[in-house]
N, C-alpha and C. Protein backbone atom coordinates (compact mmCIF):
# COMPACT_ATOMS: atom_id res chain seq x y z
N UNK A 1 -8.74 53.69 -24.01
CA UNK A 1 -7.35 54.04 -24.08
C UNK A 1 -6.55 52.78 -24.41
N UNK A 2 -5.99 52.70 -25.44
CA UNK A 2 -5.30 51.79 -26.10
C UNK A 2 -3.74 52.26 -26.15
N UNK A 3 -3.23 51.05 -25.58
CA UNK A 3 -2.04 50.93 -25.26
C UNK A 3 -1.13 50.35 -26.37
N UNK A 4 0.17 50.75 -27.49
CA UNK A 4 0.46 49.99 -28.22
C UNK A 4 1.80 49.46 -28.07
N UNK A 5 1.82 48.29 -28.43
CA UNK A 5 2.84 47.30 -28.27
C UNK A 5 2.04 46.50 -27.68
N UNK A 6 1.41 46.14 -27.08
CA UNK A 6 -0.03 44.85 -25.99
C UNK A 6 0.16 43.83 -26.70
N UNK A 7 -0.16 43.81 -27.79
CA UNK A 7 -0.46 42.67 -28.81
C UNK A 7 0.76 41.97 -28.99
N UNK A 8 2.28 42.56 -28.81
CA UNK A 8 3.30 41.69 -28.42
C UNK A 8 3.27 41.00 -26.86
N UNK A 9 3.08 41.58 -25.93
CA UNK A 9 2.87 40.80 -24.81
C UNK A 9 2.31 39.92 -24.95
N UNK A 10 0.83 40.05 -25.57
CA UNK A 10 -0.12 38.97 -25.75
C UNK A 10 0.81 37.47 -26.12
N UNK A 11 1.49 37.95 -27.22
CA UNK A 11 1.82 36.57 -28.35
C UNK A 11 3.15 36.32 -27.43
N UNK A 12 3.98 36.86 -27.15
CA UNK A 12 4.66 36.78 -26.12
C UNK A 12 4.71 35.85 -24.71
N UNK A 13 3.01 35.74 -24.03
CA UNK A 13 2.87 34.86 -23.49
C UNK A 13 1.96 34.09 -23.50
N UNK A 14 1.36 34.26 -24.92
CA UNK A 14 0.74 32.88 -25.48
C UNK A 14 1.98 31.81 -25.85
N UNK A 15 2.74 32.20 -26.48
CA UNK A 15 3.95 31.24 -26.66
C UNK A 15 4.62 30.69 -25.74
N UNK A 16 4.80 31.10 -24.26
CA UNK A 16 5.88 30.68 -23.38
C UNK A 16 4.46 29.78 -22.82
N UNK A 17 3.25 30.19 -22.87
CA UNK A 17 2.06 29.08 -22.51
C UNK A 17 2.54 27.81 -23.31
N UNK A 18 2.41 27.96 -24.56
CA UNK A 18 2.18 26.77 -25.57
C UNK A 18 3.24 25.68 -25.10
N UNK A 19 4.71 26.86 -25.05
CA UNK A 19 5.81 26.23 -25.19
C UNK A 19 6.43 24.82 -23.70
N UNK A 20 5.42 25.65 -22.53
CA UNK A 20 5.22 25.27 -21.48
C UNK A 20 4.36 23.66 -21.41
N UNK A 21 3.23 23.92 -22.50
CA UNK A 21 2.22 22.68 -22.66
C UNK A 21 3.27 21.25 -22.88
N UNK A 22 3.74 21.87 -24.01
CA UNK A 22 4.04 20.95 -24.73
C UNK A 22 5.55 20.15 -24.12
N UNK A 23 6.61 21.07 -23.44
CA UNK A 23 7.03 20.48 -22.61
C UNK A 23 6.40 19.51 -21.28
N UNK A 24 5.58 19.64 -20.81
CA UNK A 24 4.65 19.02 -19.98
C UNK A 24 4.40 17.66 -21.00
N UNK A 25 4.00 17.96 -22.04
CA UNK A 25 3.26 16.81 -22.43
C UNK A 25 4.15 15.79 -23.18
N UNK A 26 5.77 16.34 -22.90
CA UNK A 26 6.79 15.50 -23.54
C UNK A 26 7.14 14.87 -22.28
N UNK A 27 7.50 15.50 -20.97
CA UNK A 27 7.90 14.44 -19.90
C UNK A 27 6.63 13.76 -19.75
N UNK A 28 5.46 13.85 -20.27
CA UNK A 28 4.43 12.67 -19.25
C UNK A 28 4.52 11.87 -20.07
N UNK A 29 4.92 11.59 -21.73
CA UNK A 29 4.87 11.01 -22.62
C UNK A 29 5.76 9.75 -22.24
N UNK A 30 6.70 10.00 -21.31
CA UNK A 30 7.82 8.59 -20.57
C UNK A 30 7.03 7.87 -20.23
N UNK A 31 6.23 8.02 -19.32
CA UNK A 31 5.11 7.35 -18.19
C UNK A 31 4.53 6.55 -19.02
N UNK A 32 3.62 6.73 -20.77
CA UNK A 32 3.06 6.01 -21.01
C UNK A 32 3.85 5.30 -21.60
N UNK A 33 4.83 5.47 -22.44
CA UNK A 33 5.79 4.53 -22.94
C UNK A 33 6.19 3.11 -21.82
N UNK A 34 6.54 3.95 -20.08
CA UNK A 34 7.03 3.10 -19.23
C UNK A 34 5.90 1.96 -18.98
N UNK A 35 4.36 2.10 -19.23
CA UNK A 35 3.53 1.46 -18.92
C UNK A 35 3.57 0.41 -19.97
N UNK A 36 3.52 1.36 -21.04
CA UNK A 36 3.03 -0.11 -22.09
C UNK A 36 4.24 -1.31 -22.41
N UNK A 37 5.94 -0.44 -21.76
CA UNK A 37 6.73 -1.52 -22.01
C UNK A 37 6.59 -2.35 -20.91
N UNK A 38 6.15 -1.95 -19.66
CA UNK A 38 5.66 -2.88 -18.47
C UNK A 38 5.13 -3.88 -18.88
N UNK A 39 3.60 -3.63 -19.21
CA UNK A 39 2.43 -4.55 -20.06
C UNK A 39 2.86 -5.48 -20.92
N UNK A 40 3.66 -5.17 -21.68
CA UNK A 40 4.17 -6.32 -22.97
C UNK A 40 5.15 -7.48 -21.92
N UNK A 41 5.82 -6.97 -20.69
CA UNK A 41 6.60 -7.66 -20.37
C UNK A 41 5.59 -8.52 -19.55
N UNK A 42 4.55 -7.93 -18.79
CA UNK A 42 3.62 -8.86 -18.41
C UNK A 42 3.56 -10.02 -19.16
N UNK A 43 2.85 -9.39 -20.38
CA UNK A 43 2.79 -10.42 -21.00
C UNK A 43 3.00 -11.71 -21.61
N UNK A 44 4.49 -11.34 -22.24
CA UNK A 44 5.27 -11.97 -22.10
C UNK A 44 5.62 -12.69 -21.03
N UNK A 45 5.90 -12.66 -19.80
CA UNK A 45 5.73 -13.60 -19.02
C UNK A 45 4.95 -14.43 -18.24
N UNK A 46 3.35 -13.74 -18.46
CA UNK A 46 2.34 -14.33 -18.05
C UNK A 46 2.08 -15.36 -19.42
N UNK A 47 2.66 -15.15 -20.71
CA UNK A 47 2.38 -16.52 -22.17
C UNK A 47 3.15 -17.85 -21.14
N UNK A 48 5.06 -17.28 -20.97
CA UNK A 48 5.56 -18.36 -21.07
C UNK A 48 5.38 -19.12 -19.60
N UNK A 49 4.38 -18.68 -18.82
CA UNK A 49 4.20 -19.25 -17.28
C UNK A 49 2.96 -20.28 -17.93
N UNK A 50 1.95 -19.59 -19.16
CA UNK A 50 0.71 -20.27 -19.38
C UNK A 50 1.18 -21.67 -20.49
N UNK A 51 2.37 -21.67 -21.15
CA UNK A 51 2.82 -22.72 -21.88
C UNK A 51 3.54 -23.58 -20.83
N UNK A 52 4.45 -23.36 -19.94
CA UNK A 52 5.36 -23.94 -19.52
C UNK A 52 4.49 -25.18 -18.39
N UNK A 53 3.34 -23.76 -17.97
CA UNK A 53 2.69 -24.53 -17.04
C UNK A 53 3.24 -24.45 -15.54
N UNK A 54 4.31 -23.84 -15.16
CA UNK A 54 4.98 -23.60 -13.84
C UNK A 54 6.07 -22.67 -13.56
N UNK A 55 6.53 -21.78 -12.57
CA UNK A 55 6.85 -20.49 -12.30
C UNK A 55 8.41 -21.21 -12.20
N UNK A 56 9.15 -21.20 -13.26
CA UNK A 56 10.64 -21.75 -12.96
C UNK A 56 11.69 -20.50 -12.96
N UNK A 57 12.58 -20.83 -13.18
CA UNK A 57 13.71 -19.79 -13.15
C UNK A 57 14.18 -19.34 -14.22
N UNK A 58 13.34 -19.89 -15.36
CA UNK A 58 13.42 -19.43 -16.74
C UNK A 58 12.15 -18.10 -16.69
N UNK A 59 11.07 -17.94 -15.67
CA UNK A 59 10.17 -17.33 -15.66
C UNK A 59 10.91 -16.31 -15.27
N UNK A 60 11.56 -16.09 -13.89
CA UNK A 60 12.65 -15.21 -13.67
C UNK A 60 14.03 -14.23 -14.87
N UNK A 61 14.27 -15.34 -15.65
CA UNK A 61 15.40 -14.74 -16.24
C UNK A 61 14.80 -14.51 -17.38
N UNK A 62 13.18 -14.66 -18.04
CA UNK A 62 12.83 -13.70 -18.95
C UNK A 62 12.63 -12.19 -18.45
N UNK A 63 11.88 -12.52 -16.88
CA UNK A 63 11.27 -11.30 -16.90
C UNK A 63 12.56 -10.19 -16.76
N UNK A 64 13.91 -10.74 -15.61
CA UNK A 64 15.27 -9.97 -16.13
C UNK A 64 15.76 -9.66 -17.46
N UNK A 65 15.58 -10.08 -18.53
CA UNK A 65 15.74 -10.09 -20.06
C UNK A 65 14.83 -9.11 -20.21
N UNK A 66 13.60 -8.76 -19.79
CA UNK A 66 12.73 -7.56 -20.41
C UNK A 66 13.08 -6.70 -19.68
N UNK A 67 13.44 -6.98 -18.72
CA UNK A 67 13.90 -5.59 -17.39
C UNK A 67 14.84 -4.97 -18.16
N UNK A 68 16.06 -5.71 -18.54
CA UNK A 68 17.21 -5.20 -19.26
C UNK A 68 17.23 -4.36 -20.31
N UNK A 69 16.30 -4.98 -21.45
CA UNK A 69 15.66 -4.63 -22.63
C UNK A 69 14.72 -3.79 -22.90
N UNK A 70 13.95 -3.36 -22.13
CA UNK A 70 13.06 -2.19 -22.26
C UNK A 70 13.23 -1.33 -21.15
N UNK A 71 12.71 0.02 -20.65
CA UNK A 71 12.80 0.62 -19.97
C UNK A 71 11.48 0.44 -18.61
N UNK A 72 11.32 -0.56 -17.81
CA UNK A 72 10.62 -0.66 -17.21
C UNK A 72 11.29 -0.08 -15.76
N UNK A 73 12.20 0.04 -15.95
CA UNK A 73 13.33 0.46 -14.81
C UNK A 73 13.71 -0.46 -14.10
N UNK A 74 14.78 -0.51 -13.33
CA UNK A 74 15.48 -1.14 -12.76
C UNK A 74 15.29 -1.39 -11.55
N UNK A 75 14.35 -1.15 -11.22
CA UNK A 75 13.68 -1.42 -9.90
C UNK A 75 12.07 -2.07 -10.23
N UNK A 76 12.26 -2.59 -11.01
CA UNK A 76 10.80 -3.02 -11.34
C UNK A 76 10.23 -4.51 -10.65
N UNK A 77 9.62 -5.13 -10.11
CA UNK A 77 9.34 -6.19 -9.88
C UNK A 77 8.76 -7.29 -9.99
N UNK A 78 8.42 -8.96 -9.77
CA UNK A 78 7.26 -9.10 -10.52
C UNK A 78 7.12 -10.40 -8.96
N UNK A 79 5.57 -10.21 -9.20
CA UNK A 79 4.93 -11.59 -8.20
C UNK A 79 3.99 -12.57 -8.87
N UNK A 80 4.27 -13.72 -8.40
CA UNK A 80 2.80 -14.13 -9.50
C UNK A 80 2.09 -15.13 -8.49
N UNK A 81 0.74 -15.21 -8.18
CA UNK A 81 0.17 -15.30 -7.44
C UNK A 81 -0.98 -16.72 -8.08
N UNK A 82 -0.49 -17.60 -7.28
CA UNK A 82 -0.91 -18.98 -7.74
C UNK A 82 -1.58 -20.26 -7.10
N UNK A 83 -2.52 -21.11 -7.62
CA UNK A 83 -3.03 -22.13 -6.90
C UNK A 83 -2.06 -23.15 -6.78
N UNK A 84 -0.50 -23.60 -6.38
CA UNK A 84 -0.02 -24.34 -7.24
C UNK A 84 -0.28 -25.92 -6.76
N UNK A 85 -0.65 -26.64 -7.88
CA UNK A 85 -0.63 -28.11 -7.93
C UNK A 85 0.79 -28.78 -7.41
N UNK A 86 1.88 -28.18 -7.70
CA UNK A 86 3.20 -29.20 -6.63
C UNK A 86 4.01 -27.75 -6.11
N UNK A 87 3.73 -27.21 -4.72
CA UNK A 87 4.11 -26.24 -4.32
C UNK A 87 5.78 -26.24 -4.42
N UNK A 88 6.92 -27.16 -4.23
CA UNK A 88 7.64 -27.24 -4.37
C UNK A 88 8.46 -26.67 -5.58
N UNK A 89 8.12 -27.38 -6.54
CA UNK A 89 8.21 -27.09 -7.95
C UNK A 89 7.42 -26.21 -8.70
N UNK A 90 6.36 -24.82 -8.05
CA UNK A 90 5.77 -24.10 -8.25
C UNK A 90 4.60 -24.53 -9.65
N UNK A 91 4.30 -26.02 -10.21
CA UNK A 91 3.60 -26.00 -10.88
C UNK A 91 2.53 -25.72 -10.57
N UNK A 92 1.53 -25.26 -12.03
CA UNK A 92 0.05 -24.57 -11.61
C UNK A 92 -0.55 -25.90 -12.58
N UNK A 93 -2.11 -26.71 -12.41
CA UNK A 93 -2.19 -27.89 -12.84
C UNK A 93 -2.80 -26.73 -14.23
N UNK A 94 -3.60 -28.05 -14.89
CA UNK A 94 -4.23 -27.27 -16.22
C UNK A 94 -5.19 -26.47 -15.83
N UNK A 95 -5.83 -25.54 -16.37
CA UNK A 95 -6.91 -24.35 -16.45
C UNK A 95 -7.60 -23.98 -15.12
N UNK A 96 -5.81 -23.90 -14.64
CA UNK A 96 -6.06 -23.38 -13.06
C UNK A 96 -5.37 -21.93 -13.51
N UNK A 97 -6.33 -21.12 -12.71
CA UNK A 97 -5.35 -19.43 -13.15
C UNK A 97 -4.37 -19.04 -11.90
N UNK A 98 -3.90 -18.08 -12.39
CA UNK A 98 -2.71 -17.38 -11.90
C UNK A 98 -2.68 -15.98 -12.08
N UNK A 99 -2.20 -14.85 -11.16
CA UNK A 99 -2.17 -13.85 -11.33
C UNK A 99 -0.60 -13.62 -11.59
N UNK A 100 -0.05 -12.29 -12.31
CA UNK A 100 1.02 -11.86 -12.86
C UNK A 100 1.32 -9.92 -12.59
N UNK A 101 1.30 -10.25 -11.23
CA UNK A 101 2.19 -8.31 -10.99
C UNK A 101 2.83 -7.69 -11.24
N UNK A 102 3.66 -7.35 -12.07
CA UNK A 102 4.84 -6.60 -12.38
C UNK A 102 4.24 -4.98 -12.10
N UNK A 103 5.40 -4.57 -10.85
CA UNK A 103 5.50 -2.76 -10.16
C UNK A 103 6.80 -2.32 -10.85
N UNK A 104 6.38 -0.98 -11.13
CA UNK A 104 7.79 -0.05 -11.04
C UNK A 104 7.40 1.40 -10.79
N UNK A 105 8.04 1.84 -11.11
CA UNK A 105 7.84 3.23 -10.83
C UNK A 105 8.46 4.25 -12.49
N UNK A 106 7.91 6.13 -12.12
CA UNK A 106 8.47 6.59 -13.32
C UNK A 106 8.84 7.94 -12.87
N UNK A 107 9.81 8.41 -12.44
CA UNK A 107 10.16 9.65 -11.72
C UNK A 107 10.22 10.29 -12.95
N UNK A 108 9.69 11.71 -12.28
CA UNK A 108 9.54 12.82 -13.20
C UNK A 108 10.56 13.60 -12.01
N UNK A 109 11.16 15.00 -12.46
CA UNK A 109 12.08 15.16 -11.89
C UNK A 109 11.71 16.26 -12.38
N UNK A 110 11.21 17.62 -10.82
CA UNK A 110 10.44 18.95 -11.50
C UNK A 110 11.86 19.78 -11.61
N UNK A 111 12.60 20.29 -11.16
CA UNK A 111 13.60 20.88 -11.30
C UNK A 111 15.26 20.33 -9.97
N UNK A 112 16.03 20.93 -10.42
CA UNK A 112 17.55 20.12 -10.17
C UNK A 112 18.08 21.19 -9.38
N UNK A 113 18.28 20.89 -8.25
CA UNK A 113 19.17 22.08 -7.05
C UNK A 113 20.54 22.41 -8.08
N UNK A 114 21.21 23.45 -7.91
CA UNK A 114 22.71 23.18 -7.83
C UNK A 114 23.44 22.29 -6.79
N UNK A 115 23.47 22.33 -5.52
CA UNK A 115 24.04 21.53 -4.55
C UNK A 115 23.06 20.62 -4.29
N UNK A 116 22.78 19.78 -5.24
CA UNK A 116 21.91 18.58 -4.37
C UNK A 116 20.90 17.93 -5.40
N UNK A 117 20.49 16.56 -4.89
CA UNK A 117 19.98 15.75 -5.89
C UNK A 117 18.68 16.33 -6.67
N UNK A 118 18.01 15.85 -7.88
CA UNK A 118 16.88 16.42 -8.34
C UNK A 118 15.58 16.37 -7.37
N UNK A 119 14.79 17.20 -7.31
CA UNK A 119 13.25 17.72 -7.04
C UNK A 119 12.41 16.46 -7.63
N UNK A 120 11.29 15.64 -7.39
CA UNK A 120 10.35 15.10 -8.01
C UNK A 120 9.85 14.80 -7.42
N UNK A 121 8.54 13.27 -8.01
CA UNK A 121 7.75 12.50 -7.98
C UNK A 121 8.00 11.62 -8.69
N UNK A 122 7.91 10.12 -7.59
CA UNK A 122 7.45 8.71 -8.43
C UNK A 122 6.09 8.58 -8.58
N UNK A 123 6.08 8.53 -9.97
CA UNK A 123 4.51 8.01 -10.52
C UNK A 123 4.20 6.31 -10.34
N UNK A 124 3.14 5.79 -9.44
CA UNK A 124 3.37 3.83 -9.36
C UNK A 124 3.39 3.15 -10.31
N UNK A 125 3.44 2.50 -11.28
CA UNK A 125 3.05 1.74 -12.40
C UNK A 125 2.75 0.62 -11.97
N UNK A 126 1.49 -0.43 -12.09
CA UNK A 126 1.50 -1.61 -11.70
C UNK A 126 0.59 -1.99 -12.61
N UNK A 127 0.93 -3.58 -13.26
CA UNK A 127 0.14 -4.08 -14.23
C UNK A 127 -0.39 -5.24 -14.12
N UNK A 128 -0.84 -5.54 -13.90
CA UNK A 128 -1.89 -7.01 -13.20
C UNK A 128 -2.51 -8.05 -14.19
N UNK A 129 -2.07 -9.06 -15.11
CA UNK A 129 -2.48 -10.16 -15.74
C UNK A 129 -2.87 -11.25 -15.24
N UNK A 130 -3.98 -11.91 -15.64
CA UNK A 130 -4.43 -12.96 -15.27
C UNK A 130 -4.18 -14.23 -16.67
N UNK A 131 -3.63 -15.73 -16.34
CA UNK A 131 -3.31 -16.21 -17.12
C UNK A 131 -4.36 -17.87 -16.47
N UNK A 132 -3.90 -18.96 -17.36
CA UNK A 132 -4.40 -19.80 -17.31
C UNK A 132 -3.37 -21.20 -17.71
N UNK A 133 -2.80 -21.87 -16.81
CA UNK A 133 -2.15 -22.97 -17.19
C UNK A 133 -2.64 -23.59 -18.54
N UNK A 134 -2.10 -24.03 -19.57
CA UNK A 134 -1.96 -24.82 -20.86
C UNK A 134 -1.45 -26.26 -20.38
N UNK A 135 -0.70 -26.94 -19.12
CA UNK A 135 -0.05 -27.65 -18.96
C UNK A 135 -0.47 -29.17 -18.19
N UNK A 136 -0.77 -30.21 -17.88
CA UNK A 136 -1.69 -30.96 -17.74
C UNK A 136 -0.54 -31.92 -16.68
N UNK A 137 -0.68 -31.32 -15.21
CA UNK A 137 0.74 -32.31 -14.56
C UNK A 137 -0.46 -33.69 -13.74
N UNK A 138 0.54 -34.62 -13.96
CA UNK A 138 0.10 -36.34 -13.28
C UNK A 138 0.40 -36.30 -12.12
């Protein structure tokens, strides 16, 4: 016993499936964007810690300059974790390493009350570089 009109249901909610995917796969698409602009900022500040040779306040106001500049969010942080040769002055001697943390987070936001803030989850982001002083202190 065949029922007709079915074959619209069918396509009907094959589409609100598809349409469903692909929204899904546009909000998770932030997350990787948020990672890899994380990573570059690592990077970037794990180069100019490995040229400079020591964790100054220029190390600070790049990694604020990428905070600003990319979307790593505004709550993002960074530690860098070091042997240092003049603790004072945070130098690291030559081809002594150093670690480079930068955390943030990437809220996805499942649906929005009327009276009241959005529904979600923070996703962690944390990116972990290892670098190597270039810098040779006396």
């Amino acid at each position: 016993m065949k029922k007709k009109g079915s074959a619209y249901y069918e396509i009907i909610i094959k589409t609100m499936v598809f349409i469903t995917l692909i929204a899904t796969a546009i909000s998770f698409f932030g997350v990787f964007t948020t990672y890899l602009n994380l990573n570059y900022a690592a990077r970037r500040v794990t180069r100019a810690i490995e040229i400079s040779g020591q964790v100054s306040t220029g190390t600070y106001t790049l990694f604020n300059e990428m905070k600003a500049n990319t979307n790593i969010g505004p709550g993002a942080t960074m530690n860098v974790s070091a042997t240092y040769f003049n603790a004072a002055q945070r130098k690291i001697q030559l081809r002594d390493t150093f670690t480079v943390t930068l955390r943030s987070s990437y809220r996805i936001n499942v649906f929005t009350p009327t009276n009241g803030p959005p529904v979600g989850f923070d996703i962690p982001l944390v990116v972990r570089l290892t670098g190597m002083s270039e810098k040779f202190w006396k």
